[in-house]
Protein backbone atom coordinates (compact mmCIF):
# COMPACT_ATOMS: atom_id res chain seq x y z
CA UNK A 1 -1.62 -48.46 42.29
CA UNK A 2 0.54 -45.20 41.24
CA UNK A 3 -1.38 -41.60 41.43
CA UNK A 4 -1.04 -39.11 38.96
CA UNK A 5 -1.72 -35.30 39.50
CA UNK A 6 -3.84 -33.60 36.47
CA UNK A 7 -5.04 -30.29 36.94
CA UNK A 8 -4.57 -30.34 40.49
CA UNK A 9 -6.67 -33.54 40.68
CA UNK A 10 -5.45 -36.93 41.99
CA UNK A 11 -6.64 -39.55 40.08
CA UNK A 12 -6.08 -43.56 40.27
CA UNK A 13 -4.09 -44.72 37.53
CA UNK A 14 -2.76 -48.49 36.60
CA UNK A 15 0.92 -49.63 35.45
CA UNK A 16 0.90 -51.08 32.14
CA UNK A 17 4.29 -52.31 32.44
CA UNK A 18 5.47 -50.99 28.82
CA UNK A 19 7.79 -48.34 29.89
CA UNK A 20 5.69 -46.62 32.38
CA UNK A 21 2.96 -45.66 30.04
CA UNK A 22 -0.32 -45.35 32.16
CA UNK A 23 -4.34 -45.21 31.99
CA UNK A 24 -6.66 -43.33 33.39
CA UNK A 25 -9.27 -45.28 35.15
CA UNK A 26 -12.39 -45.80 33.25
CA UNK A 27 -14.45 -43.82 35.92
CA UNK A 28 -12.71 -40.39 34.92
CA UNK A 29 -13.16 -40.38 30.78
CA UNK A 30 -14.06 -36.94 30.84
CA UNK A 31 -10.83 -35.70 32.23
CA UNK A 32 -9.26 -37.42 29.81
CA UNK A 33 -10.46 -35.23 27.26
CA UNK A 34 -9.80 -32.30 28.66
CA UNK A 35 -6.28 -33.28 29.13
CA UNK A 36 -6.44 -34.07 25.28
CA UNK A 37 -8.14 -30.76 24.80
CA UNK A 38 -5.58 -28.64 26.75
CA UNK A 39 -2.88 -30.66 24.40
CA UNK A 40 -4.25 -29.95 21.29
CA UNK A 41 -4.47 -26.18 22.50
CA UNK A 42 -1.13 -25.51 23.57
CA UNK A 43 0.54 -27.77 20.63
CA UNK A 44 2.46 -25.38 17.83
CA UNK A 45 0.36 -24.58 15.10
CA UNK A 46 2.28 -24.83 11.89
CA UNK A 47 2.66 -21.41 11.30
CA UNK A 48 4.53 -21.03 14.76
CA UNK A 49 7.34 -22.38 12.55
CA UNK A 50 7.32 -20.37 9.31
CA UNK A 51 9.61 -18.00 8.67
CA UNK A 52 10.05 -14.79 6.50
CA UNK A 53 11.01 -15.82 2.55
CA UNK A 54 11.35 -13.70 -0.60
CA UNK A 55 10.84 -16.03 -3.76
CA UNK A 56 11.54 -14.78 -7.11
CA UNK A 57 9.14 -15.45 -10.34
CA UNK A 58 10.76 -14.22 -13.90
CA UNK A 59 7.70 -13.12 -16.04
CA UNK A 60 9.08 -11.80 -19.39
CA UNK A 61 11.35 -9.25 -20.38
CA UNK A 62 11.55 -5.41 -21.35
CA UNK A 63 13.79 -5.03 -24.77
CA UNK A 64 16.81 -6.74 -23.07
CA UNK A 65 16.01 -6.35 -19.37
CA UNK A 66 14.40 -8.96 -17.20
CA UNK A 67 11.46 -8.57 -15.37
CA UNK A 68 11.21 -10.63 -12.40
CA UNK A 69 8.25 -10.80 -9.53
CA UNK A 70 9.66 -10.71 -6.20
CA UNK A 71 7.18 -12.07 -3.06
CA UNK A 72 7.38 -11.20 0.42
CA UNK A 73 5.30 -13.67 2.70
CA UNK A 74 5.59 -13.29 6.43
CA UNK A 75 5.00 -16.17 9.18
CA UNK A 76 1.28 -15.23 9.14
CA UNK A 77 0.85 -15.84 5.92
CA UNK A 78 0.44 -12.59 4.66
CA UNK A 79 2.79 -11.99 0.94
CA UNK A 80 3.47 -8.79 -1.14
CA UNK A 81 4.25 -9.24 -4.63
CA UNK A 82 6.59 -6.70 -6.27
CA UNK A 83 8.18 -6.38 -9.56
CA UNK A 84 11.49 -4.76 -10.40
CA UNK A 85 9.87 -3.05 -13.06
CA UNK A 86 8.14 0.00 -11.58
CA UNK A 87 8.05 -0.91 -8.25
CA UNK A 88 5.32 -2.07 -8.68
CA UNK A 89 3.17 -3.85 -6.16
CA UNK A 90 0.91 -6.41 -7.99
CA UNK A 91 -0.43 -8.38 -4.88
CA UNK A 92 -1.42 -8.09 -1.35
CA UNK A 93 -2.25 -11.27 -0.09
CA UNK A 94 -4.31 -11.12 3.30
CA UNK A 95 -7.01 -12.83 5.68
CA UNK A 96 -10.27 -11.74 6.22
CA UNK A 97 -12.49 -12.48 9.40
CA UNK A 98 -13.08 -16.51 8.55
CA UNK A 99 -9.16 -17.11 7.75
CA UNK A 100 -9.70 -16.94 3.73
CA UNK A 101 -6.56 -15.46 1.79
CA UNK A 102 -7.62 -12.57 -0.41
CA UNK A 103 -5.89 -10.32 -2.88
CA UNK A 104 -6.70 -6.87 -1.77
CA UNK A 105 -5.40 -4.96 -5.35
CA UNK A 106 -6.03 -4.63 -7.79
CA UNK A 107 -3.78 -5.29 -11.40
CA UNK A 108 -2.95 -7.47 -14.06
CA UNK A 109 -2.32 -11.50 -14.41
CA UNK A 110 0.68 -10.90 -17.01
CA UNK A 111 3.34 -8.06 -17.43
CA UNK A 112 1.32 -7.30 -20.50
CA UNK A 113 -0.93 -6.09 -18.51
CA UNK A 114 1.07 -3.32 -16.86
CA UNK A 115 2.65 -2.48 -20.41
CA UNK A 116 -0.77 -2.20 -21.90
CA UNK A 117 -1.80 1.76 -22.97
CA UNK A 118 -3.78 3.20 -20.43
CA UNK A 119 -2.31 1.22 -17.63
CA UNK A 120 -4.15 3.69 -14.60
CA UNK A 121 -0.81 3.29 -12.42
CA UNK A 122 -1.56 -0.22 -11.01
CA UNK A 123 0.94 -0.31 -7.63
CA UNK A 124 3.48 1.70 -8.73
CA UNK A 125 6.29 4.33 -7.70
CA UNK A 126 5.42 7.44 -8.78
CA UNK A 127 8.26 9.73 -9.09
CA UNK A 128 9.82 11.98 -9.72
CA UNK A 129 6.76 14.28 -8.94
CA UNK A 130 3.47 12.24 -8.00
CA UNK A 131 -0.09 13.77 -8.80
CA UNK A 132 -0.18 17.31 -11.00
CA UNK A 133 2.47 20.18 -12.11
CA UNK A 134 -0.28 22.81 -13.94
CA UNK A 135 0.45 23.39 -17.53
CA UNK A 136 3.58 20.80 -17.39
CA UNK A 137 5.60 24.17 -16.17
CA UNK A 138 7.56 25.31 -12.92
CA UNK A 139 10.60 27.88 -12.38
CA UNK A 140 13.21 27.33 -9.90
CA UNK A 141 16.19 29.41 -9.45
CA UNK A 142 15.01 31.94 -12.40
CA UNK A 143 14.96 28.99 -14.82
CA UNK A 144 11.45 27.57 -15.89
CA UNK A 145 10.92 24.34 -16.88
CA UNK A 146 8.84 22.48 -19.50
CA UNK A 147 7.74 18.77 -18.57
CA UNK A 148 5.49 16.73 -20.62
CA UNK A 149 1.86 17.43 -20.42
CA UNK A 150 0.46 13.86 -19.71
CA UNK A 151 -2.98 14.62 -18.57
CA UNK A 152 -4.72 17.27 -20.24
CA UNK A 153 -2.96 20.57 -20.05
CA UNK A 154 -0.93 19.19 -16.56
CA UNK A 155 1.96 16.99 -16.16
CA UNK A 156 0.53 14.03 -14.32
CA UNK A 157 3.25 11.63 -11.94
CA UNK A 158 6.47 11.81 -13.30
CA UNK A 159 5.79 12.46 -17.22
CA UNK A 160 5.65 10.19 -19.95
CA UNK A 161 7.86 7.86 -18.54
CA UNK A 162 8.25 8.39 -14.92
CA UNK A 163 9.77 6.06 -12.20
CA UNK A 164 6.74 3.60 -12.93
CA UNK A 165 7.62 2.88 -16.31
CA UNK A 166 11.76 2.07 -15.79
CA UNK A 167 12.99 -1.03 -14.53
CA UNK A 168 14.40 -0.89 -10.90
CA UNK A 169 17.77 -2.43 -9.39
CA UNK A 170 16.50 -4.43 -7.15
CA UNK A 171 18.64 -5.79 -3.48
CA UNK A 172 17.01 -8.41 -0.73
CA UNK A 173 18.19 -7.24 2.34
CA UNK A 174 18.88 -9.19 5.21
CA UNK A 175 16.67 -11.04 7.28
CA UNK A 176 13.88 -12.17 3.72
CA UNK A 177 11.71 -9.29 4.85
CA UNK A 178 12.83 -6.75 2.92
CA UNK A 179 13.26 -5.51 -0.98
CA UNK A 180 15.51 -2.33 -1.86
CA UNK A 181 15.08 -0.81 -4.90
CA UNK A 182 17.26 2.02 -6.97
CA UNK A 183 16.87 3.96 -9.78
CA UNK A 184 19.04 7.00 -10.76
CA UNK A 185 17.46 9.58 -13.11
CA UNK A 186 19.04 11.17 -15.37
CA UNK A 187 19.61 15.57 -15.55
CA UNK A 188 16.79 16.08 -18.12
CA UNK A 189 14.93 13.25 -17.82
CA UNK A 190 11.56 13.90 -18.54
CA UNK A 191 12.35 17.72 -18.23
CA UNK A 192 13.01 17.74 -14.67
CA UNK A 193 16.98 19.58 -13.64
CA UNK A 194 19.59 17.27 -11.64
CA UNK A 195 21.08 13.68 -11.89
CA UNK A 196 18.70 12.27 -9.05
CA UNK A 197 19.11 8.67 -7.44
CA UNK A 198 16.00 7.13 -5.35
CA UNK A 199 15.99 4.39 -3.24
CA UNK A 200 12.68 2.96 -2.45
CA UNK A 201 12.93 -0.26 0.59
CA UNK A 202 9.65 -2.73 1.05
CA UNK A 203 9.46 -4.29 4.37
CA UNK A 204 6.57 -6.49 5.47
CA UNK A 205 6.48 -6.98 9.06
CA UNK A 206 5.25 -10.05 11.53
CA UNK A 207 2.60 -7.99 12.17
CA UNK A 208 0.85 -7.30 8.66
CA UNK A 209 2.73 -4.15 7.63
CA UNK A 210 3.49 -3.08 4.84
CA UNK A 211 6.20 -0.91 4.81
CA UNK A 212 7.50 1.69 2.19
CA UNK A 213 10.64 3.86 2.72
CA UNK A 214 11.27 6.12 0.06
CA UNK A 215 14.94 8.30 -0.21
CA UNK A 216 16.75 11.19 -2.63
CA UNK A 217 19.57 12.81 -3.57
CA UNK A 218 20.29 15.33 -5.93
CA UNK A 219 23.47 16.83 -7.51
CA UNK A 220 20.85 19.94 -8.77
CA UNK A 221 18.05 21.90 -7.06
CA UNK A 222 14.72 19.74 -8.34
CA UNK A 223 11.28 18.97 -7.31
CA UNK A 224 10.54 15.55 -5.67
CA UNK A 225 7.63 13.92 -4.57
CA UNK A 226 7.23 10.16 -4.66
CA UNK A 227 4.33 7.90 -3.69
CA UNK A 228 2.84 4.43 -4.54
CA UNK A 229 -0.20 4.12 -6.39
CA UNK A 230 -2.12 1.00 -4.96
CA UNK A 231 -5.59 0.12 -5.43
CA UNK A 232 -7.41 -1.23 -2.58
CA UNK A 233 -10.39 -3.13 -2.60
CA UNK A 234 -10.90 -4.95 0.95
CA UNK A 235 -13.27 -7.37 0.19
CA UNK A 236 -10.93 -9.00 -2.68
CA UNK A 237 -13.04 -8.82 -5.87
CA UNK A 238 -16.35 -10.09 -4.24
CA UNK A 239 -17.44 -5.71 -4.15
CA UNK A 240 -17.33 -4.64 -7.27
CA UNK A 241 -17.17 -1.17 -5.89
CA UNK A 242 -15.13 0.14 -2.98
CA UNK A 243 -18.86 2.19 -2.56
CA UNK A 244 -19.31 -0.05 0.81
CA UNK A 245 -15.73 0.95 2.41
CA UNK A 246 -15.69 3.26 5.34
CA UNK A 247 -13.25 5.78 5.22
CA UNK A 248 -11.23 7.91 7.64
CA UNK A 249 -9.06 10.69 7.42
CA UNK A 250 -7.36 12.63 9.52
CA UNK A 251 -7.78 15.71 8.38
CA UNK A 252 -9.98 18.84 8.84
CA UNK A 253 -9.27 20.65 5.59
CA UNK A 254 -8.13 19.70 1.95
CA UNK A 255 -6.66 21.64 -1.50
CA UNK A 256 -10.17 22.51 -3.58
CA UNK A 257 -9.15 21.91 -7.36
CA UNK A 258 -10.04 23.09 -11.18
CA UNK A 259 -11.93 21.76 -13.96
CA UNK A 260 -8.23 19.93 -14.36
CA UNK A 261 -7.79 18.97 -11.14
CA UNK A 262 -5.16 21.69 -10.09
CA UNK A 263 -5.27 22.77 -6.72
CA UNK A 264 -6.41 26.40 -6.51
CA UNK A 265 -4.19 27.49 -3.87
CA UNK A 266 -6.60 28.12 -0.92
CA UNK A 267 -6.92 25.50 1.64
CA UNK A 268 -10.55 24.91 2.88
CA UNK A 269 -12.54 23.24 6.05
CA UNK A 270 -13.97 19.53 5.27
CA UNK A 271 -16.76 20.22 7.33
CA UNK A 272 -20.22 19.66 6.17
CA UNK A 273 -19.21 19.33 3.18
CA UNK A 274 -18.69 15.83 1.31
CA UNK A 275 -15.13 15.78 2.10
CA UNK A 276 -15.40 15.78 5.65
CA UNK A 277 -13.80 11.94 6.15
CA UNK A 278 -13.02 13.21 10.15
CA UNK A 279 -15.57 10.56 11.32
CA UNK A 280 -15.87 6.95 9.51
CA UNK A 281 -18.08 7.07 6.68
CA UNK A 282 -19.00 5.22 3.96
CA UNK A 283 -17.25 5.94 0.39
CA UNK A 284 -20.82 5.65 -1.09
CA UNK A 285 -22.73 8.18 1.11
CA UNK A 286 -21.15 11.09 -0.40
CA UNK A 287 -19.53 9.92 -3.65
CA UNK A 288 -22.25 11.19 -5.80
CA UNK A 289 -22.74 14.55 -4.83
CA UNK A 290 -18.65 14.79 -5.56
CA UNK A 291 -18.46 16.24 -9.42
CA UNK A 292 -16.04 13.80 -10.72
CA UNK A 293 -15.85 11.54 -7.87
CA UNK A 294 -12.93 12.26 -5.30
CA UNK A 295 -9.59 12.84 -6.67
CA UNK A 296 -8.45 15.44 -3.96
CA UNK A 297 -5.55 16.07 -1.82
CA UNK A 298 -6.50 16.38 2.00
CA UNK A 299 -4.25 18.30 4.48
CA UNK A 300 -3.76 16.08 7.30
CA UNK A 301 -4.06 16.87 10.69
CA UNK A 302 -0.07 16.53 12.10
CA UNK A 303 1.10 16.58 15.55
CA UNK A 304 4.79 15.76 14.89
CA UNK A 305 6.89 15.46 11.89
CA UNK A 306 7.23 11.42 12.50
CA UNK A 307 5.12 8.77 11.38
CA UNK A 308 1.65 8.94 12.87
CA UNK A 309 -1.78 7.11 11.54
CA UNK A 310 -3.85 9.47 9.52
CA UNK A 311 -6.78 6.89 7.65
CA UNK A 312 -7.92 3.82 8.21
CA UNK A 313 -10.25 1.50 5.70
CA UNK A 314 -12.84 -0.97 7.00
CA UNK A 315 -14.96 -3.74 4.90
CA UNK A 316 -17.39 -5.02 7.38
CA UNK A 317 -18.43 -7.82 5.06
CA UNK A 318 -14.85 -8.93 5.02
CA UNK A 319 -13.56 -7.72 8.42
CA UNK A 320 -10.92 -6.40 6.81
CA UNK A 321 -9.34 -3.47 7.93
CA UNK A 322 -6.32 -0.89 6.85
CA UNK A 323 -4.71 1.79 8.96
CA UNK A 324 -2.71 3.79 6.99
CA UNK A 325 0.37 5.88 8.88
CA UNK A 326 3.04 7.87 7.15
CA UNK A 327 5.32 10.67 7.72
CA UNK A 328 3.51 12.86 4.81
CA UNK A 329 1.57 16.61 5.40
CA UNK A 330 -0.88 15.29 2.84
CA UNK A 331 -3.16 12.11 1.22
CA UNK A 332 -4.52 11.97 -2.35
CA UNK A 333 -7.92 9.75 -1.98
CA UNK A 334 -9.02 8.96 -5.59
CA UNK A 335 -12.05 6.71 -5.88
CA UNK A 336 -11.05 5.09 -9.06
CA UNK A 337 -12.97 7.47 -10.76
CA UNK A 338 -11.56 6.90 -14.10
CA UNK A 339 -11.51 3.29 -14.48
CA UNK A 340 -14.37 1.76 -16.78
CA UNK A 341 -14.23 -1.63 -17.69
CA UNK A 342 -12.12 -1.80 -20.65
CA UNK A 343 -8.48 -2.76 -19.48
CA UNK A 344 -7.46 -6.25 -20.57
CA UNK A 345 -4.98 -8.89 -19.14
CA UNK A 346 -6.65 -7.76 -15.41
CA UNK A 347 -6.57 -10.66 -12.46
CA UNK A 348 -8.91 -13.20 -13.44
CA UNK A 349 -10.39 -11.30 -16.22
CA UNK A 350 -12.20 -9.44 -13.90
CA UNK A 351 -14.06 -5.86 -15.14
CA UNK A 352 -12.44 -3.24 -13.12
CA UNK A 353 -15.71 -0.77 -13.57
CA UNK A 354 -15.57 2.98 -12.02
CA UNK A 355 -14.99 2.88 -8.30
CA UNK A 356 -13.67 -0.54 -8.39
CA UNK A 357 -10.96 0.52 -5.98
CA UNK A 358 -9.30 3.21 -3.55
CA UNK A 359 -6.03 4.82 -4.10
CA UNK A 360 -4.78 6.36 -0.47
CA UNK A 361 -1.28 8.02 -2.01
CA UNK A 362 0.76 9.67 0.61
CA UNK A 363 2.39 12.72 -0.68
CA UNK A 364 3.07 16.57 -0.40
CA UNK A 365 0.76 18.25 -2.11
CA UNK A 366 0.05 18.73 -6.38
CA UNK A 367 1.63 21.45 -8.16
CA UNK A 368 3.31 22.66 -4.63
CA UNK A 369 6.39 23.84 -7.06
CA UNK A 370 3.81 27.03 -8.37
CA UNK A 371 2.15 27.31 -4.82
CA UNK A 372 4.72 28.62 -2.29
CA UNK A 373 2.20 28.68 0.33
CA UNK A 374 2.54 24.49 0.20
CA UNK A 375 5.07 22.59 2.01
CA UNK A 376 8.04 22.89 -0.34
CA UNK A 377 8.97 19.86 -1.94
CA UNK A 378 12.23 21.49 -3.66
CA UNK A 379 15.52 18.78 -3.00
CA UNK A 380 18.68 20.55 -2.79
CA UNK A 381 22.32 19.39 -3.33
CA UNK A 382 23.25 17.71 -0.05
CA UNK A 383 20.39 17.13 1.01
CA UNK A 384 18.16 14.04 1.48
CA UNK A 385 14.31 13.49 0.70
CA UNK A 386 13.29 10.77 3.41
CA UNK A 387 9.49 9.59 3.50
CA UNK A 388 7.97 6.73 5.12
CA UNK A 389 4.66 5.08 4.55
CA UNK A 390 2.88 1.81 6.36
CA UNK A 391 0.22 0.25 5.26
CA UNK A 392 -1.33 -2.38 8.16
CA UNK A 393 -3.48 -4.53 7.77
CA UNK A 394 -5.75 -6.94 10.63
CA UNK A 395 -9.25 -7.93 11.11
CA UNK A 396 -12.27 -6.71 13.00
């Protein structure tokens, strides 16, 4: 009779003269199912093998131009859906606590959808100047300029058609993990001075980031300030509103605004005051004290000029959980306040009611072109804008 060692354990075992296959004697069952247990434990799960893949999805055309979906997934599953048109990101597919995949954005089922008037910025880029100019109006170098008033009596991200509403050029990059897109806008376009080309590059990473690097040029002295606009709603359409998110932000002060939502110029403490995100709250406990709901600009709290986290989102029902880091002096946290049921062609036909989401847009701050006590957000010839955003997502 042979011996075989199993966790440090000598047991009796008999030959069974079939190529030296064995058994374990009858009086040991239960170590042979912890040997099967180990097994099954330390055997590959199928995702040990999955790799990074970008697959593309055409979904209709613009006049003569294409429109194509683009997906990122990673080997844990997680996928990013972006179109060429706008940038725009139109899913973020992730886990919750139990394993189930959810879409965490909101948006549209068909490009109709994101053509459709009074499209609220779904996942776009926002360019060439995200949130407000006041009055449409800015001089720069003794010359003032006239942009489209969009939203009231203020120009409102990037005009009438801004960098969400033109279709991109779109290049996978090496390694399936990573989308770059380019756009060049044109000297006039939309008001704003110099010929100005942006490159925009979506990476998802192994470990749930999502990553957004945003560049500029200019041949002319212009304003630039770009951003995505997603809406996040953690627990993937079962919450109608994001009222049962807790929010952080770094940040002890923010940019008070007008009855149009234009900064005022003086920058204020959060503290004991509704704004005051410095400790986890939830959206809900202040929301309605906030005229208008929040559509503000905070001043985050900086240490370096790098990328550093500066807000984090939690859904406990969910366990879902976002940490957003970026390289940015400021966030724009808008509660959705302006959504109200009416759009059409939305995921699943779903009602996206007021508060249905979270925008988190990383940025300089609004109308910093008439506010010189702002960080300047003026690009110069030879210069380069640079601006990098991650959005992570885990569980908890």
């Amino acid at each position: 009779m042979k011996k075989l060692n199993l966790f440090n354990h000598t047991l009796p075992v008999t030959p069974l003269g079939n190529g030296g296959k064995i058994t374990i004697m009858k009086k040991f069952p239960y170590l042979l199912l912890i040997a099967a247990v180990f097994a099954c434990k330390n055997k590959p799960s199928a995702d040990a093998t999955a790799t990074f893949s970008i697959q593309e999805t055409a979904i209709g055309k613009i006049d003569t131009s294409a429109v194509t979906e683009y997906t990122i997934s990673n080997p844990s599953g997680m996928k990013v859906s972006i179109l060429n048109y706008g940038g725009t990101v139109t899913k973020i597919i992730t886990k919750d606590k139990a394993g189930n995949d959810g879409d965490v954005v909101l948006g549209y089922d068909s490009l109709a959808g994101n053509l459709q008037k009074g499209n609220p910025y779904f996942g776009v880029l926002v360019g060439r100047y995200a949130n407000r100019i006041a009055k449409g109006k800015f001089t720069l170098d003794g010359k003032t300029y006239q942009l489209a008033t969009n939203n009231g009596p203020n120009a409102l991200h990037g005009g009438l058609k801004g960098f969400d509403k033109v279709i991109w050029t779109v290049e996978k990059l090496a390694g399936d993990s990573s989308l770059q897109l380019t756009y060049k806008s044109k000297d006039g376009e939309e008001g704003y001075p110099g010929n100005v080309t942006a490159t925009v590059v979506y990476s998802l990473s192994s470990a749930n980031e999502l990553k957004i690097d945003y560049k500029a040029t200019t041949d002319k002295s212009t304003p630039v300030n770009l951003t995505n606009h997603c809406y996040f709603n953690l627990s993937a359409g079962t919450d109608s509103t994001i009222s049962g998110h807790e929010l952080f932000i770094q940040a002890d002060k923010y940019t008070p605004v007008d009855t149009t939502l234009i900064p005022t110029g003086k920058i204020e403490t959060v503290k004991g005051t509704p704004f005051d995100f410095t400790t986890p709250k939830l959206i809900g406990k202040d929301l309605g004290s906030v005229k208008g709901g929040y559509d503000h600009n905070w001043v985050l709290n900086r240490t370096s000029t790098g990328l550093e986290k500066i807000s984090t989102v939690y859904h406990a029902a969910s366990g879902r959980f976002m940490e957003v880091f970026t390289t940015e002096p400021g966030i724009q946290f808008y509660s959705g306040n302006f959504l109200d049921g009416t759009l059409t062609n939305t995921k699943g036909g779903k009602k996206y009611i007021q508060h249905a989401a979270l925008c988190l847009e990383t940025q300089h701050f609004p109308d910093s072109p008439n506010e010189p006590s702002f960080p300047n957000t003026i690009l110069k010839p030879g210069e380069t804008y640079t601006h990098t955003t991650v959005y992570k997502f885990s569980v908890k």
